[in-house]
Structures are given as structure tokens and as C-alpha cells.
C-alpha atoms as a PDB file:
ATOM      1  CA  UNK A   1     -63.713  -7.717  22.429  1.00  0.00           C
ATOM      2  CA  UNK A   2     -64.784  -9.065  25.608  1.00  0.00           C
ATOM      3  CA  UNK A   3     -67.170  -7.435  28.297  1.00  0.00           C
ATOM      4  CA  UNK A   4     -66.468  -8.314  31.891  1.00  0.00           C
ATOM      5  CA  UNK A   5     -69.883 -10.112  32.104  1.00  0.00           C
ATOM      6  CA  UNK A   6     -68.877 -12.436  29.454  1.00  0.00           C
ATOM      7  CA  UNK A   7     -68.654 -16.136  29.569  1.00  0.00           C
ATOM      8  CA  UNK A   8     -64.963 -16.729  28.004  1.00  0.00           C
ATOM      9  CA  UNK A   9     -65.421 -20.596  26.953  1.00  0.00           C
ATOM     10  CA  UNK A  10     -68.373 -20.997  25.500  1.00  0.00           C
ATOM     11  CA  UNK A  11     -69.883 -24.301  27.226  1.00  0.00           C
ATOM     12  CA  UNK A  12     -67.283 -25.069  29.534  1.00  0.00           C
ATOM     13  CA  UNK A  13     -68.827 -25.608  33.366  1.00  0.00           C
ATOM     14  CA  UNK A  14     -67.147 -26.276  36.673  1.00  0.00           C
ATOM     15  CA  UNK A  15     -66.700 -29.936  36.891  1.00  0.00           C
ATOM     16  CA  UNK A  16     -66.884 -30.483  33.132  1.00  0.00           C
ATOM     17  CA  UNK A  17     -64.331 -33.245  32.007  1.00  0.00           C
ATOM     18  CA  UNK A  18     -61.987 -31.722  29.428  1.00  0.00           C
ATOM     19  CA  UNK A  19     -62.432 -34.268  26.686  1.00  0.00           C
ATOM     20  CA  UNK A  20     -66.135 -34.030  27.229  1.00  0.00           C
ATOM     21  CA  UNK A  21     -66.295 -30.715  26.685  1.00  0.00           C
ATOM     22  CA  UNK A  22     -64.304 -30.945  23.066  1.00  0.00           C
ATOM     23  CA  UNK A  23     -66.485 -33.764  21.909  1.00  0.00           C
ATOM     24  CA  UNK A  24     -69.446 -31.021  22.775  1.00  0.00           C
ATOM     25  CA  UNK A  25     -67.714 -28.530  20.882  1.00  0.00           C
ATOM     26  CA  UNK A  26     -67.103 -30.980  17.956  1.00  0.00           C
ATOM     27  CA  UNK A  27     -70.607 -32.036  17.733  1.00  0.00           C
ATOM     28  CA  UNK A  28     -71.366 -28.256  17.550  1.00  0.00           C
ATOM     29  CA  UNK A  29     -69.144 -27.774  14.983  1.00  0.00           C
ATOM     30  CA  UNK A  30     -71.058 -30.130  12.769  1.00  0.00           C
ATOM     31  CA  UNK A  31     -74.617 -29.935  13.894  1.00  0.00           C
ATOM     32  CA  UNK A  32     -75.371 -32.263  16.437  1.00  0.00           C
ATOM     33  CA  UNK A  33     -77.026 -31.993  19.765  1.00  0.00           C
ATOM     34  CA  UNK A  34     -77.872 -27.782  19.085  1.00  0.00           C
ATOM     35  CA  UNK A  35     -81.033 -27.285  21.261  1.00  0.00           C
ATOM     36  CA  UNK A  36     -81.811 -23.657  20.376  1.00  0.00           C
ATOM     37  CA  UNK A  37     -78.275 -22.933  19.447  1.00  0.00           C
ATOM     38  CA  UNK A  38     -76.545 -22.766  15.105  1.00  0.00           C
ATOM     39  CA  UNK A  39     -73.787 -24.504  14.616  1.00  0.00           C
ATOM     40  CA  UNK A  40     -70.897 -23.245  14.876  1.00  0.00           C
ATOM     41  CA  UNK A  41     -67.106 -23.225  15.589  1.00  0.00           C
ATOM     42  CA  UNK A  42     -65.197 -22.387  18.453  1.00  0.00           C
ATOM     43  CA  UNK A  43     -61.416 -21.745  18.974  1.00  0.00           C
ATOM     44  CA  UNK A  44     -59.005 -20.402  21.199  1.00  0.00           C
ATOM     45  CA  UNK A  45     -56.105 -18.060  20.327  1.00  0.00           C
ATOM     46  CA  UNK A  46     -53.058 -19.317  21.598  1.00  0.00           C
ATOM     47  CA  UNK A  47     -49.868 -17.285  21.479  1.00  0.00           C
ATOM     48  CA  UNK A  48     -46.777 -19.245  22.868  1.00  0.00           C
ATOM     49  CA  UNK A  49     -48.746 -21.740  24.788  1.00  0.00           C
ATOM     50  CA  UNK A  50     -50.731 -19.427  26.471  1.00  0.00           C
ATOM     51  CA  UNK A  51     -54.516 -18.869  26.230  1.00  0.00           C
ATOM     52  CA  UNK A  52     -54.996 -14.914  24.843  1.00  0.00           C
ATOM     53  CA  UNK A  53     -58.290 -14.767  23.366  1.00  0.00           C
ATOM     54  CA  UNK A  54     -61.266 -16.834  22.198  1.00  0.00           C
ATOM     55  CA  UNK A  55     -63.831 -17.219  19.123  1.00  0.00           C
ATOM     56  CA  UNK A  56     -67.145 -18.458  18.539  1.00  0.00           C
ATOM     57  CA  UNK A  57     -67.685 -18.674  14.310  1.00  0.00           C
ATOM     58  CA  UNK A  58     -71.481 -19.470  13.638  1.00  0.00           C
ATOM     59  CA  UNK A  59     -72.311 -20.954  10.372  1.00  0.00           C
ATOM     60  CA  UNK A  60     -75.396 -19.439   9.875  1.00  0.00           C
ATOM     61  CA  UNK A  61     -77.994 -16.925  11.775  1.00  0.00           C
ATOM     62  CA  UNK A  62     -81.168 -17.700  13.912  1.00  0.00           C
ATOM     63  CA  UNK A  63     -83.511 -14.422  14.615  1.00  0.00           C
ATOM     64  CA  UNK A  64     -81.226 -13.137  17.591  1.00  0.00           C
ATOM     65  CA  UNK A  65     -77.835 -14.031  15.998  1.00  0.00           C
ATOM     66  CA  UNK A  66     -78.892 -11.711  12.954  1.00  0.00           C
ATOM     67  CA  UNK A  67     -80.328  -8.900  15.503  1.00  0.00           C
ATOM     68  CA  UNK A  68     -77.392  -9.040  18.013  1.00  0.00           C
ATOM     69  CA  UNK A  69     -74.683 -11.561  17.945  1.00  0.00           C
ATOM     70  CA  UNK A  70     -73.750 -11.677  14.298  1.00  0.00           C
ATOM     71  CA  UNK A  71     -71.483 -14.751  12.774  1.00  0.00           C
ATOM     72  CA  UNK A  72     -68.578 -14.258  14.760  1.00  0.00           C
ATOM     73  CA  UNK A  73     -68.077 -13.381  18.401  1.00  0.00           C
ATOM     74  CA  UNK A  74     -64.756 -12.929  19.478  1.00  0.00           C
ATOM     75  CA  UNK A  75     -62.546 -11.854  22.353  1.00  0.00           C
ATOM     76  CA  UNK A  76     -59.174 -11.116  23.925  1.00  0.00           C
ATOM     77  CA  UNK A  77     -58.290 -11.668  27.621  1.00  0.00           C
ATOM     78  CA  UNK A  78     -57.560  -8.044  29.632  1.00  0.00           C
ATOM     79  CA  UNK A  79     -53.863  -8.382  30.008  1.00  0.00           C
ATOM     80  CA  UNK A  80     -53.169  -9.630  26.221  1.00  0.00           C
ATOM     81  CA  UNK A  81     -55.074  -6.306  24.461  1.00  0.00           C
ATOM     82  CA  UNK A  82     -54.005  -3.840  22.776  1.00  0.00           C
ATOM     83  CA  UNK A  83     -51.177  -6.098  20.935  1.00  0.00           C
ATOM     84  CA  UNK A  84     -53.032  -6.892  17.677  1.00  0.00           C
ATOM     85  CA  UNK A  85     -54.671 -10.326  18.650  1.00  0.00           C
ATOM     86  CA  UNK A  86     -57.800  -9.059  18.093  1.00  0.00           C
ATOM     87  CA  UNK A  87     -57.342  -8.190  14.746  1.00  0.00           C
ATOM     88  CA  UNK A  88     -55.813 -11.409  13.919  1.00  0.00           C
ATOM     89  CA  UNK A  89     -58.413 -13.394  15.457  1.00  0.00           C
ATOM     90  CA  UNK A  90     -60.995 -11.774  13.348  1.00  0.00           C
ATOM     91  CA  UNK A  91     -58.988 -12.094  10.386  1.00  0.00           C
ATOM     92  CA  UNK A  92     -58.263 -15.934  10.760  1.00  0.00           C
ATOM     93  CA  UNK A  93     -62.466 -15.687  11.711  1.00  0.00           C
ATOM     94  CA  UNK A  94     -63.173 -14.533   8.288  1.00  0.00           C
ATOM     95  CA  UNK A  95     -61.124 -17.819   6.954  1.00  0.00           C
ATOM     96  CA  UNK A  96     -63.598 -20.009   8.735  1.00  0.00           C
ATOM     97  CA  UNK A  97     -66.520 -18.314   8.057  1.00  0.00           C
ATOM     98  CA  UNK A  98     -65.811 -18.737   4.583  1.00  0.00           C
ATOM     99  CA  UNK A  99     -64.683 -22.329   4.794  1.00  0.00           C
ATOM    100  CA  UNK A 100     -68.239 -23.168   5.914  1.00  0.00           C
ATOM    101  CA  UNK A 101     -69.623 -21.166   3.618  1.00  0.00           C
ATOM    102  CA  UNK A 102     -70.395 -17.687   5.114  1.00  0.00           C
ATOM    103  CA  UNK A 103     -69.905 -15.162   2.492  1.00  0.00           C
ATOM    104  CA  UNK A 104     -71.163 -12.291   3.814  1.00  0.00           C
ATOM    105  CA  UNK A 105     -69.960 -12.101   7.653  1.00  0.00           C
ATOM    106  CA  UNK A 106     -72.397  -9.935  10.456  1.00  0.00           C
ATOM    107  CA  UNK A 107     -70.187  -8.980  13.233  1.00  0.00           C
ATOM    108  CA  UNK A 108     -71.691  -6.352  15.650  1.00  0.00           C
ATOM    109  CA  UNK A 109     -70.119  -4.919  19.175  1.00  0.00           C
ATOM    110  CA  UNK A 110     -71.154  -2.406  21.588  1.00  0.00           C
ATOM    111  CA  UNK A 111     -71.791   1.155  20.196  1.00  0.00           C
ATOM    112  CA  UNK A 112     -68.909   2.442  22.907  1.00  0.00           C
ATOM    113  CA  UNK A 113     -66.378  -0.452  22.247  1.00  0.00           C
ATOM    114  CA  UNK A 114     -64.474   1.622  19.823  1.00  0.00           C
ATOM    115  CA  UNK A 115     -61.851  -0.901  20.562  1.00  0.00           C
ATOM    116  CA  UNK A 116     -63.519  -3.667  18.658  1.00  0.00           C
ATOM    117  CA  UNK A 117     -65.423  -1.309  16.280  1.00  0.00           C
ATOM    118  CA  UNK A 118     -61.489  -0.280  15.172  1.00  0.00           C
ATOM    119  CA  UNK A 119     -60.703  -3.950  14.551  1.00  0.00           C
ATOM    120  CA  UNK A 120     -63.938  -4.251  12.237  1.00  0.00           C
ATOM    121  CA  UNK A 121     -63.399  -1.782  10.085  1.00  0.00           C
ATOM    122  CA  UNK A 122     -59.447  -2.631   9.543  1.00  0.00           C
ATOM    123  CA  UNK A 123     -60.989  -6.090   8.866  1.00  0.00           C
ATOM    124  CA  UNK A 124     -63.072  -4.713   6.019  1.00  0.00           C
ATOM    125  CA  UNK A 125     -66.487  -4.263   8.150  1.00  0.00           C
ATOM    126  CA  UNK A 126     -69.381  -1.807   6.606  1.00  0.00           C
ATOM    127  CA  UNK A 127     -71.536  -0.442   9.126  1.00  0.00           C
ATOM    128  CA  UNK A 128     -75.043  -1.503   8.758  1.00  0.00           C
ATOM    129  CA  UNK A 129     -77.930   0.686  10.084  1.00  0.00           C
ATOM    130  CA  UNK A 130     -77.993   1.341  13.519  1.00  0.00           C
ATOM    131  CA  UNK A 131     -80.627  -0.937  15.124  1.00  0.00           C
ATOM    132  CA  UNK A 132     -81.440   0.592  18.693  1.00  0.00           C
ATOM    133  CA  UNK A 133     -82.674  -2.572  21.276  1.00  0.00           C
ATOM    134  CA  UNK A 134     -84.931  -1.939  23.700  1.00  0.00           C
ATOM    135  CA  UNK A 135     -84.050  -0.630  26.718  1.00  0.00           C
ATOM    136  CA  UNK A 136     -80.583  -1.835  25.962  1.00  0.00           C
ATOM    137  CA  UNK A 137     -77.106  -0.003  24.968  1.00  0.00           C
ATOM    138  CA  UNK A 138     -77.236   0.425  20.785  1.00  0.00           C
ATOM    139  CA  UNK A 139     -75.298  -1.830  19.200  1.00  0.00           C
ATOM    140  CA  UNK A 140     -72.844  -1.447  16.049  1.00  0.00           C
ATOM    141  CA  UNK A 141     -73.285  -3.872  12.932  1.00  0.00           C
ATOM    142  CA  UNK A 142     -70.836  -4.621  10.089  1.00  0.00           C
ATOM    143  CA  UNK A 143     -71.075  -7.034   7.174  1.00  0.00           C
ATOM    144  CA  UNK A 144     -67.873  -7.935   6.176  1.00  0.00           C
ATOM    145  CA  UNK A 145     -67.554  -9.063   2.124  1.00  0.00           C
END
């Protein structure tokens, strides 16, 4: 789930044209203009025409995105948690992860975000190993099969 600090639409500045911004997304999607970044797929979760969390589905790993991020990074806005939208989004993840060809799915979260580490597991995540960051918080890792 979300951290305060984190940007909620991935790509989206002040001043950005809407339709700009979904032709960037859709060029991410299939593999155009990256820079450093994987490509990947991103999608809001939408409950009754309003905006309640967010996902970011990458179709593959670079060296941080296999230490840290993992293939999917999701999150769910303060005042729609604790309703099961979480768990949902990471479920409907796993659908697109596998539709691009993920099979095995990396999805990590803070060590003290039992919130999120809850919704892993019930989504089938296996810890990995602990892998302690330097001079950062520890982070949990799952692979999802």
C-alpha cells in the first residue's frame, strides 16, 4: 500500500495534458520511449467512478526492480483502505502480469506495512529472504507462483 511520500500517478506532472499523459503511459506499456525505466503497465482502480487506488505492473526486472520494487507496485488512497481494494488490485495484478508473461511475480513492501504484507500472503506470496538495504528500513519480498 501506499507511503505518504509516494508519487500516486506514476508520470503525471502539473501542467501535463491528460491525453498526453495516456499516450506516455501507452508507449510504456509497449516499450517505447523507457529511458532507464521496464516496461510496464499502469492502471487505476476505480470503484463507482471514483479513483481508490493505483498500479504499476512491470513486465520484467532491471537490477533495482529485482532488489526493491518487484513486478508490481500497488496502492490504495487513505480514505478507501481497509475495504478489500487492495487485495483485489493485486489479484487483478497477477492477471496482467501473467498476460505479459510474468510467471513468477516479486512483490516486496515495507518490513512494518503488515497491511500490505497481509494482502501478499492472501494473494499467494512466499517470503523470500530478507535482504537488509543499507542504511534503509528492511524490506519484505514475496514471489507469487
Amino acid at each position: 500500500m501506499l507511503t505518504e511520500d509516494f508519487q500516486f500517478a506514476f508520470g503525471l506532472e502539473p501542467g501535463t495534458p491528460f491525453d498526453g499523459w495516456i499516450a506516455q503511459l501507452d508507449a510504456h506499456r509497449c516499450g517505447r520511449d523507457l529511458g532507464d525505466w521496464v516496461p510496464g503497465t499502469f492502471l487505476l482502480a476505480d470503484v463507482e467512478g471514483a479513483v481508490v487506488g493505483r498500479v504499476s505492473v512491470r513486465h520484467e526486472l532491471n537490477d533495482w526492480l529485482a532488489s526493491e520494487g518487484g513486478h508490481i507496485g500497488y496502492g490504495v488512497l487513505r480514505e478507501h483502505r481497509r475495504r478489500g481494494y487492495a487485495s483485489e488490485i493485486l489479484r487483478q495484478s497477477l492477471v496482467v502480469a501473467r498476460a505479459v508473461g510474468v510467471d513468477r511475480v516479486l512483490v516486496t513492501c515495507d518490513d512494518d506495512n503488515v497491511g500490505s504484507a497481509a494482502v501478499i500472503e492472501a494473494n499467494g506470496g512466499v517470503r523470500d529472504a530478507e535482504r537488509p538495504l543499507a542504511g534503509e528500513a528492511p524490506m519484505r519480498r514475496y514471489w507469487i507462483e
